[in-house]
N, C-alpha and C. Protein backbone atom coordinates (compact mmCIF):
# COMPACT_ATOMS: atom_id res chain seq x y z
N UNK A 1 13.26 -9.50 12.72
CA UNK A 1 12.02 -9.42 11.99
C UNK A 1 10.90 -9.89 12.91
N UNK A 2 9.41 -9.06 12.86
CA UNK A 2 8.55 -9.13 13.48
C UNK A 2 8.12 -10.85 13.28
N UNK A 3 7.73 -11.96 14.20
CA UNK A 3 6.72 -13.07 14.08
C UNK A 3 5.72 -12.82 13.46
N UNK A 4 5.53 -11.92 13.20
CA UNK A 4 4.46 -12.03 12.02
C UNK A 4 4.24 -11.63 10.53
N UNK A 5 5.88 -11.76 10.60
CA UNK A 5 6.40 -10.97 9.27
C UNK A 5 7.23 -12.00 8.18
N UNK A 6 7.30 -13.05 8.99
CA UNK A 6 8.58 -14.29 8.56
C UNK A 6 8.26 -14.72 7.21
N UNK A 7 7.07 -15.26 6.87
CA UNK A 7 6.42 -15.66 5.47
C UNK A 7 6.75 -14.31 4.84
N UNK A 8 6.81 -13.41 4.66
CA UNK A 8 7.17 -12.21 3.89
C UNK A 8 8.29 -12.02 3.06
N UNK A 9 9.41 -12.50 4.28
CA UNK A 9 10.88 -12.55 3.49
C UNK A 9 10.74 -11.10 3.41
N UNK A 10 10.65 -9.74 3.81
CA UNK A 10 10.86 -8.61 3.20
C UNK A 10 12.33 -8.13 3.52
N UNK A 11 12.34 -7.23 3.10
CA UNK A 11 14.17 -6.84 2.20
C UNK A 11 14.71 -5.78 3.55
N UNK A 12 13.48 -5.45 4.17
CA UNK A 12 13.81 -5.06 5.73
C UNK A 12 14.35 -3.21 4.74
N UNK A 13 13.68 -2.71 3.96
CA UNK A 13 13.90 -1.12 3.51
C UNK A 13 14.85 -0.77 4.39
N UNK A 14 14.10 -0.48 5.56
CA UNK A 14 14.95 0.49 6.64
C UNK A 14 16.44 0.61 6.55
N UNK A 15 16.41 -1.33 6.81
CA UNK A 15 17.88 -1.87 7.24
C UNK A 15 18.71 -1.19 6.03
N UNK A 16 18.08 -1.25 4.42
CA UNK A 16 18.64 -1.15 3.33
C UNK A 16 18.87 0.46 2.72
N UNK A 17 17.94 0.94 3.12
CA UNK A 17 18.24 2.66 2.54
C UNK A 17 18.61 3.26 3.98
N UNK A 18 18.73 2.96 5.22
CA UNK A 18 19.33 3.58 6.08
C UNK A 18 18.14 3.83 7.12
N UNK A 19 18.12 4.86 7.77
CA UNK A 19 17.17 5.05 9.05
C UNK A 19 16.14 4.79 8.83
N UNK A 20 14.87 4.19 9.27
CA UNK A 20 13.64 4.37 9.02
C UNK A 20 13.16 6.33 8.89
N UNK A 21 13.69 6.53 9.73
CA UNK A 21 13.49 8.05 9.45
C UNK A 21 13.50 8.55 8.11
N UNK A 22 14.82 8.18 7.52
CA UNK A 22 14.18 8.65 6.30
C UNK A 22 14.01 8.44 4.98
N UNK A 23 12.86 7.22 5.36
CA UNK A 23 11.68 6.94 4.60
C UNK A 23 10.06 7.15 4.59
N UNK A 24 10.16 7.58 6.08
CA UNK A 24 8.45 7.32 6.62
C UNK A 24 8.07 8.66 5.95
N UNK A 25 8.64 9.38 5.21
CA UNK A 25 7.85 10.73 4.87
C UNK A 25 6.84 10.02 3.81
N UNK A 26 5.73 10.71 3.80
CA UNK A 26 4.91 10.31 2.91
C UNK A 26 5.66 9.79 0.89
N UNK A 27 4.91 9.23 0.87
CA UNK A 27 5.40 8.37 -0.59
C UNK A 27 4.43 7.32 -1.16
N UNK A 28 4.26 7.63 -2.84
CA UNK A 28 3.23 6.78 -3.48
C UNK A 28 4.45 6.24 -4.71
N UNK A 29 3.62 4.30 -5.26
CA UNK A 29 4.60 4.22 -5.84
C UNK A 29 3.04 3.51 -7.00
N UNK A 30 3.48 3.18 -7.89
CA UNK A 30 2.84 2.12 -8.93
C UNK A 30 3.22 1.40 -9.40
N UNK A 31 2.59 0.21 -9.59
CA UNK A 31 3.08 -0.85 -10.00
C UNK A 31 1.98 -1.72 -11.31
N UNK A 32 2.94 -2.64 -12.35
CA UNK A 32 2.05 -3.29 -12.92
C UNK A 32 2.98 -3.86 -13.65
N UNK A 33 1.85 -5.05 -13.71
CA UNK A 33 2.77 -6.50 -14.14
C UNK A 33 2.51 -6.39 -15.58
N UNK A 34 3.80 -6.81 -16.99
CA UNK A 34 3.57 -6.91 -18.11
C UNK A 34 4.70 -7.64 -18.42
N UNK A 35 4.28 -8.29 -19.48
CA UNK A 35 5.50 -9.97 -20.37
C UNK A 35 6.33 -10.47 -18.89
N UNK A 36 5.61 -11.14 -17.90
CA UNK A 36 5.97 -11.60 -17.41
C UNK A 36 7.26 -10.49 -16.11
N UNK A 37 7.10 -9.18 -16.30
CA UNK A 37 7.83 -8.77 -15.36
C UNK A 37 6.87 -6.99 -14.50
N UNK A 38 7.56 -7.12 -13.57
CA UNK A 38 6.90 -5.73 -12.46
C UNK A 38 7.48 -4.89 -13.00
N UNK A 39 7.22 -3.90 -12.88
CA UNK A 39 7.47 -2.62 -13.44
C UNK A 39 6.72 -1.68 -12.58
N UNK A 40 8.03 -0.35 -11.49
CA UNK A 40 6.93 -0.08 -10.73
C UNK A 40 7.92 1.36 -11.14
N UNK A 41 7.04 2.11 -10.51
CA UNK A 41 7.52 4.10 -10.60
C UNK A 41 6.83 5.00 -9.39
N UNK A 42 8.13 5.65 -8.95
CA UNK A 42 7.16 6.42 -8.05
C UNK A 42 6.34 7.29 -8.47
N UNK A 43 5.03 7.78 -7.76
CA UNK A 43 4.22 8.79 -7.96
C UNK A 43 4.70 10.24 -7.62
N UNK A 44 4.39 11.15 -8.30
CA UNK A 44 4.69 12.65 -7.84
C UNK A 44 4.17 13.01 -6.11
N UNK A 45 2.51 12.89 -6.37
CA UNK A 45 2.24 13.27 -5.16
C UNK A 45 1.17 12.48 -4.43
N UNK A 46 1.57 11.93 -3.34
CA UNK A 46 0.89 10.80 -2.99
C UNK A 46 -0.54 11.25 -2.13
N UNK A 47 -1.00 12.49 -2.44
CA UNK A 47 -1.98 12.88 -1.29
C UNK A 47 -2.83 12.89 -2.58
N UNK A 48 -2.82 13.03 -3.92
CA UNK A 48 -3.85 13.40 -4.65
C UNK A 48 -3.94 11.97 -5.67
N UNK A 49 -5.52 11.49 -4.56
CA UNK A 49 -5.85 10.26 -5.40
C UNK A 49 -6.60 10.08 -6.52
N UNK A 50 -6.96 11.53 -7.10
CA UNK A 50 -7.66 11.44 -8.18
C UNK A 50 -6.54 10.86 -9.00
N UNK A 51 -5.29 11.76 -8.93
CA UNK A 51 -4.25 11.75 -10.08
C UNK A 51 -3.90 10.15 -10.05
N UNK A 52 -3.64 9.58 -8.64
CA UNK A 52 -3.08 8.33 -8.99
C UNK A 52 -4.11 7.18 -9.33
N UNK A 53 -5.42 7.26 -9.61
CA UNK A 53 -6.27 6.90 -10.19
C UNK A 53 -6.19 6.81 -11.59
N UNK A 54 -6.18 7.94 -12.02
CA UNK A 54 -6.09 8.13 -13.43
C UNK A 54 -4.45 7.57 -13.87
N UNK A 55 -3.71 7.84 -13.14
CA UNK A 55 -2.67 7.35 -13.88
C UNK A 55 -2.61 5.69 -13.78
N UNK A 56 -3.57 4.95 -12.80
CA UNK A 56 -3.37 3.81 -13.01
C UNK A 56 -4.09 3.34 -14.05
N UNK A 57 -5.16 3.04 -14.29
CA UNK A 57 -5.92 3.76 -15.51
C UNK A 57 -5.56 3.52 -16.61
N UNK A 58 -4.27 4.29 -16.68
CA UNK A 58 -3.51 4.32 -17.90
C UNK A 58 -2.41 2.94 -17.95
N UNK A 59 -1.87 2.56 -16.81
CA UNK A 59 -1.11 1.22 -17.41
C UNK A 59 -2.08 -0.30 -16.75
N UNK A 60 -3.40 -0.27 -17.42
CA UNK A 60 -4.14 -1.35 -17.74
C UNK A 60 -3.36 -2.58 -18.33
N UNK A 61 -3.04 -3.77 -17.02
CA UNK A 61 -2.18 -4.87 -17.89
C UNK A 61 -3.54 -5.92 -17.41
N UNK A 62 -3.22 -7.39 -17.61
CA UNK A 62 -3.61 -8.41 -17.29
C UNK A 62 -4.43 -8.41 -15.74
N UNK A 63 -3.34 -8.20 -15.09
CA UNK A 63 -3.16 -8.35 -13.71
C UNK A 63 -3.72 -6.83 -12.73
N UNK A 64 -4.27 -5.70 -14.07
CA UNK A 64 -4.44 -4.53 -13.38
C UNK A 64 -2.97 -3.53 -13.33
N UNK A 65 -3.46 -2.48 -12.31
CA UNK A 65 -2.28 -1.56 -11.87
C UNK A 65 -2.69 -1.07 -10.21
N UNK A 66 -1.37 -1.34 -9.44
CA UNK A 66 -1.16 -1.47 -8.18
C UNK A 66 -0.83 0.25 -7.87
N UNK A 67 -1.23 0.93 -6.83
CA UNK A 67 -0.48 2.12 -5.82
C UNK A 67 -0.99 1.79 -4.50
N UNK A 68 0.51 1.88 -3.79
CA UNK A 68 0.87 1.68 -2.56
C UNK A 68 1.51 3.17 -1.80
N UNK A 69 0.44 3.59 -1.22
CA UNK A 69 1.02 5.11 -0.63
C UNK A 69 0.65 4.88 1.08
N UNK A 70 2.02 5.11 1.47
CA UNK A 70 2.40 5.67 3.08
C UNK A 70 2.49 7.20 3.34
N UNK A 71 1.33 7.33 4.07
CA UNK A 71 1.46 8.49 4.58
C UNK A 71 1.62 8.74 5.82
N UNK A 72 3.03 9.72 6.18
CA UNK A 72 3.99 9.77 7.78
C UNK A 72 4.11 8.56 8.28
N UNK A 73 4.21 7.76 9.69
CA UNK A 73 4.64 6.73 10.47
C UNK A 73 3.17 5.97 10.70
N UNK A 74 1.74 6.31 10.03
CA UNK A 74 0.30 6.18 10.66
C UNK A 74 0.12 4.91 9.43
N UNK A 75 0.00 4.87 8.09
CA UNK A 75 -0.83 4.42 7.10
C UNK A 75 -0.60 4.03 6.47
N UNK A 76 -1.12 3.07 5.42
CA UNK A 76 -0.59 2.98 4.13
C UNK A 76 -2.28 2.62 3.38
N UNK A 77 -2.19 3.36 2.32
CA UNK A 77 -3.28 3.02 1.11
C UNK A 77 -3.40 2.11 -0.19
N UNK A 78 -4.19 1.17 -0.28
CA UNK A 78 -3.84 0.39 -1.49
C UNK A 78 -5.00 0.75 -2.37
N UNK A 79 -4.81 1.11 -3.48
CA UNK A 79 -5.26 1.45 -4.58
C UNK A 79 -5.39 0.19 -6.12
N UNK A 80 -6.07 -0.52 -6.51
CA UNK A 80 -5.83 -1.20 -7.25
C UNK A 80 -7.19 -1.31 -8.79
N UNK A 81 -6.55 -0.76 -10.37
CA UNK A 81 -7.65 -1.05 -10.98
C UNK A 81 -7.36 -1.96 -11.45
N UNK A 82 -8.75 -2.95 -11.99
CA UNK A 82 -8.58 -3.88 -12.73
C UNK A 82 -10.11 -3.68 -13.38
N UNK A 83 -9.72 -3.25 -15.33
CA UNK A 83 -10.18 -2.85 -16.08
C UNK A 83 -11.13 -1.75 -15.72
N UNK A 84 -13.08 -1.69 -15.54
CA UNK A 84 -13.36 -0.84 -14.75
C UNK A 84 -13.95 -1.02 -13.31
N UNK A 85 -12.92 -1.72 -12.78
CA UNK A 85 -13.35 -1.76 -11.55
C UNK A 85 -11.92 -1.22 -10.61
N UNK A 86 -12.45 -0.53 -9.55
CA UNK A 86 -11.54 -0.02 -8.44
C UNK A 86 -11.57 -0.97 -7.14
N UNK A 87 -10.42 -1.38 -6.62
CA UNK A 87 -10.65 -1.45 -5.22
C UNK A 87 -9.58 -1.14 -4.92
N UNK A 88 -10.22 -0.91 -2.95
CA UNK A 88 -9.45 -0.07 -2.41
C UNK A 88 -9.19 -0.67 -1.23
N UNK A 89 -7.79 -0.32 -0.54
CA UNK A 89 -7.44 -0.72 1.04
C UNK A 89 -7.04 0.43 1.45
N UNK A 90 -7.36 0.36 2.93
CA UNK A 90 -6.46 1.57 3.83
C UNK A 90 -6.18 0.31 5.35
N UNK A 91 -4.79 0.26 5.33
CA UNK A 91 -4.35 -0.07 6.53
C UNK A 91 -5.44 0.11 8.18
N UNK A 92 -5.44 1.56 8.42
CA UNK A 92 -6.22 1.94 9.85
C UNK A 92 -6.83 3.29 9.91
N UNK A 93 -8.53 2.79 9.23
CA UNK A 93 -9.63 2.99 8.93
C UNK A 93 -9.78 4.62 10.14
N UNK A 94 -8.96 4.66 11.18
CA UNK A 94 -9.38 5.42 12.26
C UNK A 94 -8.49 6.86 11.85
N UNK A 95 -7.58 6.43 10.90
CA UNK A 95 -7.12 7.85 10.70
C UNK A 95 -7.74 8.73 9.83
N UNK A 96 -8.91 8.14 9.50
CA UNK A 96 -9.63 9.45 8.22
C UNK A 96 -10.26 10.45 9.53
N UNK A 97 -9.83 10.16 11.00
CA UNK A 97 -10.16 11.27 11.89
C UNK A 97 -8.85 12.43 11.95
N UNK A 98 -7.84 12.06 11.48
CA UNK A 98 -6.68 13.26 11.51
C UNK A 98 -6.23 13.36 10.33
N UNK A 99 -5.96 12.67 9.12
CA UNK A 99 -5.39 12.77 7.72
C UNK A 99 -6.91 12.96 6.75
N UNK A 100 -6.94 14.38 6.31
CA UNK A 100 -7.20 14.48 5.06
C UNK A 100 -7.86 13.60 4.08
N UNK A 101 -5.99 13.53 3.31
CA UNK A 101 -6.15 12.00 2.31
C UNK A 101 -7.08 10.94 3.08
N UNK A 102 -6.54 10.55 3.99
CA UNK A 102 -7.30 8.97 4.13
C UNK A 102 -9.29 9.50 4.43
N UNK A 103 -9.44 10.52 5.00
CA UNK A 103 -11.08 11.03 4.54
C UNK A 103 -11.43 10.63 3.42
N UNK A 104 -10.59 11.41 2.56
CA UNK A 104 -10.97 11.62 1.10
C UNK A 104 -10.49 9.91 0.59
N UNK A 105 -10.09 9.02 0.82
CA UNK A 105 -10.18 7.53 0.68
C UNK A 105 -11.04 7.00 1.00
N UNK A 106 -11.61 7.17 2.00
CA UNK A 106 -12.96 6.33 2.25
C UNK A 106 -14.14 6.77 1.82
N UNK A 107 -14.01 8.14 1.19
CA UNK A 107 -15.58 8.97 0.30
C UNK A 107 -15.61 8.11 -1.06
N UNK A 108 -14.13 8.21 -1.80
CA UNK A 108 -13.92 7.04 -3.08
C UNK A 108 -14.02 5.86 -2.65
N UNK A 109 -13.74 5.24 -1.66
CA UNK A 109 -13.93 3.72 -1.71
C UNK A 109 -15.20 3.47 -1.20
N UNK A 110 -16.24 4.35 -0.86
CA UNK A 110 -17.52 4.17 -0.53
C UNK A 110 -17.53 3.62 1.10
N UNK A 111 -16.63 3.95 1.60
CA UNK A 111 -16.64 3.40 3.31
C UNK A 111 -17.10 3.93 4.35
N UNK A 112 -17.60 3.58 5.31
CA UNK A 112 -18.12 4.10 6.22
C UNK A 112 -17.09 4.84 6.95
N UNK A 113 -17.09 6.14 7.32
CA UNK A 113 -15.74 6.69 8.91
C UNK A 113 -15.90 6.07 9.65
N UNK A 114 -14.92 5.97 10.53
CA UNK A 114 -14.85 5.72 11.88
C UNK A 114 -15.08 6.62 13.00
N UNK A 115 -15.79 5.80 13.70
CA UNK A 115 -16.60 6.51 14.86
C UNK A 115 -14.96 6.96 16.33
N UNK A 116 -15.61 8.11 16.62
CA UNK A 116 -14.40 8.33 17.92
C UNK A 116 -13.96 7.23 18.13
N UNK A 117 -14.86 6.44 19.10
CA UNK A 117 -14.29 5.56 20.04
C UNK A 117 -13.83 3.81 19.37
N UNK A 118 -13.56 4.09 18.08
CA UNK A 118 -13.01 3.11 17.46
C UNK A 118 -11.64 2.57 17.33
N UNK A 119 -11.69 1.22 17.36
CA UNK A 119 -10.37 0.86 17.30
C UNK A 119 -9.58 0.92 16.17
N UNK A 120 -8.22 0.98 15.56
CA UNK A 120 -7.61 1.35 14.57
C UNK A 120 -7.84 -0.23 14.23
N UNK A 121 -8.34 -0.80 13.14
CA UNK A 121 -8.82 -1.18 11.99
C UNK A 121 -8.70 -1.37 10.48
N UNK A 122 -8.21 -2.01 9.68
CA UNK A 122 -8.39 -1.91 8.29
C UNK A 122 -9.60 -2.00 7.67
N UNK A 123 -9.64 -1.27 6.23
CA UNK A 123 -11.15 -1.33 6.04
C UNK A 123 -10.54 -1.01 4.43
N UNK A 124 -11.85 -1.75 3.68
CA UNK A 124 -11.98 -2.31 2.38
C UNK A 124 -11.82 -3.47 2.26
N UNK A 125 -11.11 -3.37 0.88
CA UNK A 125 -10.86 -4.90 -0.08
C UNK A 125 -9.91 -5.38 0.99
N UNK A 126 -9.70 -6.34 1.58
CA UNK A 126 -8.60 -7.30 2.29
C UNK A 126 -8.51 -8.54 1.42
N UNK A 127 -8.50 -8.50 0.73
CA UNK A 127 -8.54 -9.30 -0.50
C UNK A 127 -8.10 -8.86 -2.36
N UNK A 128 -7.85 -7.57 -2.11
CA UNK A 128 -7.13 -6.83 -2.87
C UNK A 128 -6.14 -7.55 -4.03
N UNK A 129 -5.48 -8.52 -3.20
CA UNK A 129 -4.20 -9.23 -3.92
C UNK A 129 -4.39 -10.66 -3.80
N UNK A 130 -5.28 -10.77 -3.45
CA UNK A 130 -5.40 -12.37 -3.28
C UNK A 130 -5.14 -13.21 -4.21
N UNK A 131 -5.42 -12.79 -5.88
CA UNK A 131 -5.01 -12.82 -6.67
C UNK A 131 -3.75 -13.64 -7.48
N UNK A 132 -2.82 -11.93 -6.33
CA UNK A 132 -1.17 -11.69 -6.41
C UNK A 132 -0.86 -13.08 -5.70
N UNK A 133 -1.18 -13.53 -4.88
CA UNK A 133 -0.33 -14.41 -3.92
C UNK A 133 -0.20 -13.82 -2.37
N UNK A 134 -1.14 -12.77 -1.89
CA UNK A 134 -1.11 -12.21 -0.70
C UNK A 134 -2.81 -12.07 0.01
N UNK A 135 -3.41 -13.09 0.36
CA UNK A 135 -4.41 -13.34 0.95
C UNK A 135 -4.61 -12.01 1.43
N UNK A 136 -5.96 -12.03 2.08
CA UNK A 136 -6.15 -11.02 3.50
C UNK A 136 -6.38 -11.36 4.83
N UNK A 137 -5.96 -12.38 5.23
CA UNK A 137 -5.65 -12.85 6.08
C UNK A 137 -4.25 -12.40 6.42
N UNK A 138 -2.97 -12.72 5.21
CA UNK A 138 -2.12 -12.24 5.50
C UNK A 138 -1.94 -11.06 5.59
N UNK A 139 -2.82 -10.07 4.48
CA UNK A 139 -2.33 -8.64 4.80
C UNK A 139 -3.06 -8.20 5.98
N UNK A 140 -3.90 -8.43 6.80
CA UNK A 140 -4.36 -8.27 8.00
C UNK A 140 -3.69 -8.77 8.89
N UNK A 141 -2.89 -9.96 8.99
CA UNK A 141 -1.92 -10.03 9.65
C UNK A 141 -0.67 -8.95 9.77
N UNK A 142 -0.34 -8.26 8.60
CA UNK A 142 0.81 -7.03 8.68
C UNK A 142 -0.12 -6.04 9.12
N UNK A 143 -1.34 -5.09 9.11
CA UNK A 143 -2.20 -4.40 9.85
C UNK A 143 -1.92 -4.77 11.37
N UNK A 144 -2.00 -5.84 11.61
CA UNK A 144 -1.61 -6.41 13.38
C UNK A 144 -0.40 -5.85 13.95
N UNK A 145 0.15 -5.54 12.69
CA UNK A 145 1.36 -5.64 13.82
C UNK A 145 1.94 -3.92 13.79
N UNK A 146 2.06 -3.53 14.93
CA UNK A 146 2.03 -2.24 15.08
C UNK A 146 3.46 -1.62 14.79
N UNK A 147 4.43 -2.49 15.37
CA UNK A 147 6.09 -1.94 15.41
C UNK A 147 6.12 -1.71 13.76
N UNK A 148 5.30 -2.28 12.85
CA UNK A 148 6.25 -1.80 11.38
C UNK A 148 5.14 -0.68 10.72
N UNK A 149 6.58 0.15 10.55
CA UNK A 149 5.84 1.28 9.44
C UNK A 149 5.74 1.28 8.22
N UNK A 150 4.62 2.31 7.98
CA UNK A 150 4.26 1.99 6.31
C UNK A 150 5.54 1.57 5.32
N UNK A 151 6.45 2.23 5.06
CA UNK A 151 7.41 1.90 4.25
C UNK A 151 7.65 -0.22 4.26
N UNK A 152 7.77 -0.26 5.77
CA UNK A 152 7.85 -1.51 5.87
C UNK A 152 7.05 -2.32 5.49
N UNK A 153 5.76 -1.85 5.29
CA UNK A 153 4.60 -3.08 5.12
C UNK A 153 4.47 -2.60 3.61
N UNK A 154 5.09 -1.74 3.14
CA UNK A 154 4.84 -1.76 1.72
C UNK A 154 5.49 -2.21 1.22
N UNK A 155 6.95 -2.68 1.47
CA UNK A 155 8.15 -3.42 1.27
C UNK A 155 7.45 -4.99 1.15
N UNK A 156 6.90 -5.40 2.64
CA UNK A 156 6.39 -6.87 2.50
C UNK A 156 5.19 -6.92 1.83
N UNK A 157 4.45 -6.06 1.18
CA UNK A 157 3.50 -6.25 0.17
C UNK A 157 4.22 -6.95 -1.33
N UNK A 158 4.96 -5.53 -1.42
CA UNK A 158 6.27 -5.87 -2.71
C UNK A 158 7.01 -6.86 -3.09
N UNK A 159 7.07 -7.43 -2.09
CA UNK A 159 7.75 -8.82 -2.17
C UNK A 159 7.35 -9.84 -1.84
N UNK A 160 5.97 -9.96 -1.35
CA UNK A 160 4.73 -11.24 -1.42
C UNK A 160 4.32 -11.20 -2.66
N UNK A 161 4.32 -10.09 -3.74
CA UNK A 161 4.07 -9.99 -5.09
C UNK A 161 4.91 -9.82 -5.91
N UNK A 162 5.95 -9.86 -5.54
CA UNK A 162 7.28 -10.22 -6.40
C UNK A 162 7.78 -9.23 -6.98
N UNK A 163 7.75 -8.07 -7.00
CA UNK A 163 8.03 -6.90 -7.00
C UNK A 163 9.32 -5.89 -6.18
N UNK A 164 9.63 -6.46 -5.06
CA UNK A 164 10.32 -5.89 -4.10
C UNK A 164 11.46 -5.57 -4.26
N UNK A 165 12.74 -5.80 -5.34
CA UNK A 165 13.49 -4.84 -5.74
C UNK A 165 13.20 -3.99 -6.74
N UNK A 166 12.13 -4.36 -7.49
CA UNK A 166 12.14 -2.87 -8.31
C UNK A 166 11.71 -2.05 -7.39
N UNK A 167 10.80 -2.15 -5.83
CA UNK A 167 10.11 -1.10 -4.76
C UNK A 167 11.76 -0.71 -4.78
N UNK A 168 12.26 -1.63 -4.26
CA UNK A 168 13.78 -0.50 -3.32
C UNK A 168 14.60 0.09 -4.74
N UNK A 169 14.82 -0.13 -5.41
CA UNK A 169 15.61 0.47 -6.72
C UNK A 169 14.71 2.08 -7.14
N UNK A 170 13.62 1.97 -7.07
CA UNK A 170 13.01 3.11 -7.04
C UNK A 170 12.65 3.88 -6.43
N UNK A 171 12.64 3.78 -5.07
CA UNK A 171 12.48 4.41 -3.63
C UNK A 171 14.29 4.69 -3.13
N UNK A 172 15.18 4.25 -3.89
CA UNK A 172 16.49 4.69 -3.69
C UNK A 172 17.04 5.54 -4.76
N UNK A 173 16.62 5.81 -5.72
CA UNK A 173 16.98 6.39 -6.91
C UNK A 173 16.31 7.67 -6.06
């Protein structure tokens, strides 16, 4: 496990559903806390953030409703409402120069693009979960670290918020 991953405790996906290979294909999941337990489901299609908007939307708890989408070996997007307010994370702000989706993430989260000669970057809420029990300090610390892929840092999101076997029970089903 990466040194900068140790406070995480994560369940190490890869190690657990088999190759990293094949997980890194793109994938959106949701999550939301109610009577005291997580409850998460994958999304159909993780490129269309209107839909996973609206469907978070719909399971309005206490604590809000969480989507965590990796797209290929580059990204991951955090999506979070709480009542009517949105915020938003994207891992590295520099890929709304080759992905689509992550464009169309930073037009909804009101963010500035990234310029060519920019460094890969997170941008938004880094404070998203602070909430949860996951600073942004710490989640900028998993942004740092380059060897883990999205699946992975969505794993140690999942389980800084206590969530992380319902992530793998549903990403293995």
């Amino acid at each position: 496990m990466s040194p900068t991953l140790q406070g995480f405790q994560s369940h190490s996906m890869s190690a657990n559903m088999g190759d990293v290979s094949d997980v890194t294909q793109d994938f959106a999941i949701e999550a939301w806390h109610e009577d005291g337990r997580w409850t998460v489901a994958r999304l159909p299609e993780p490129d269309d953030l209107t839909h996973i908007i609206d469907r978070l939307k719909k399971q309005q708890t206490n604590g809000g409703a969480v989507a965590l989408v990796a797209i290929d070996d580059e990204f991951v997007l955090a999506i979070r409402v709480l009542g009517t307010h949105i915020k938003y994370f994207i891992s590295d702000v520099t890929c709304a120069m080759d992905y689509e989706v992550a464009a169309e993430f930073l037009e909804l989260a009101d963010l500035d693009g990234p310029e060519e000669d920019d460094e890969p970057l997170p941008a938004g809420d880094l404070d998203i979960f602070a909430d949860l029990g996951l600073n942004g300090m710490e989640l900028s610390t998993l942004c740092d670290d380059a060897d883990l892929y999205p699946d992975e840092f969505i794993d140690a999101i999942a389980v800084r918020l206590g969530f992380g076997d319902q992530l793998t029970e549903v990403l293995e089903s």
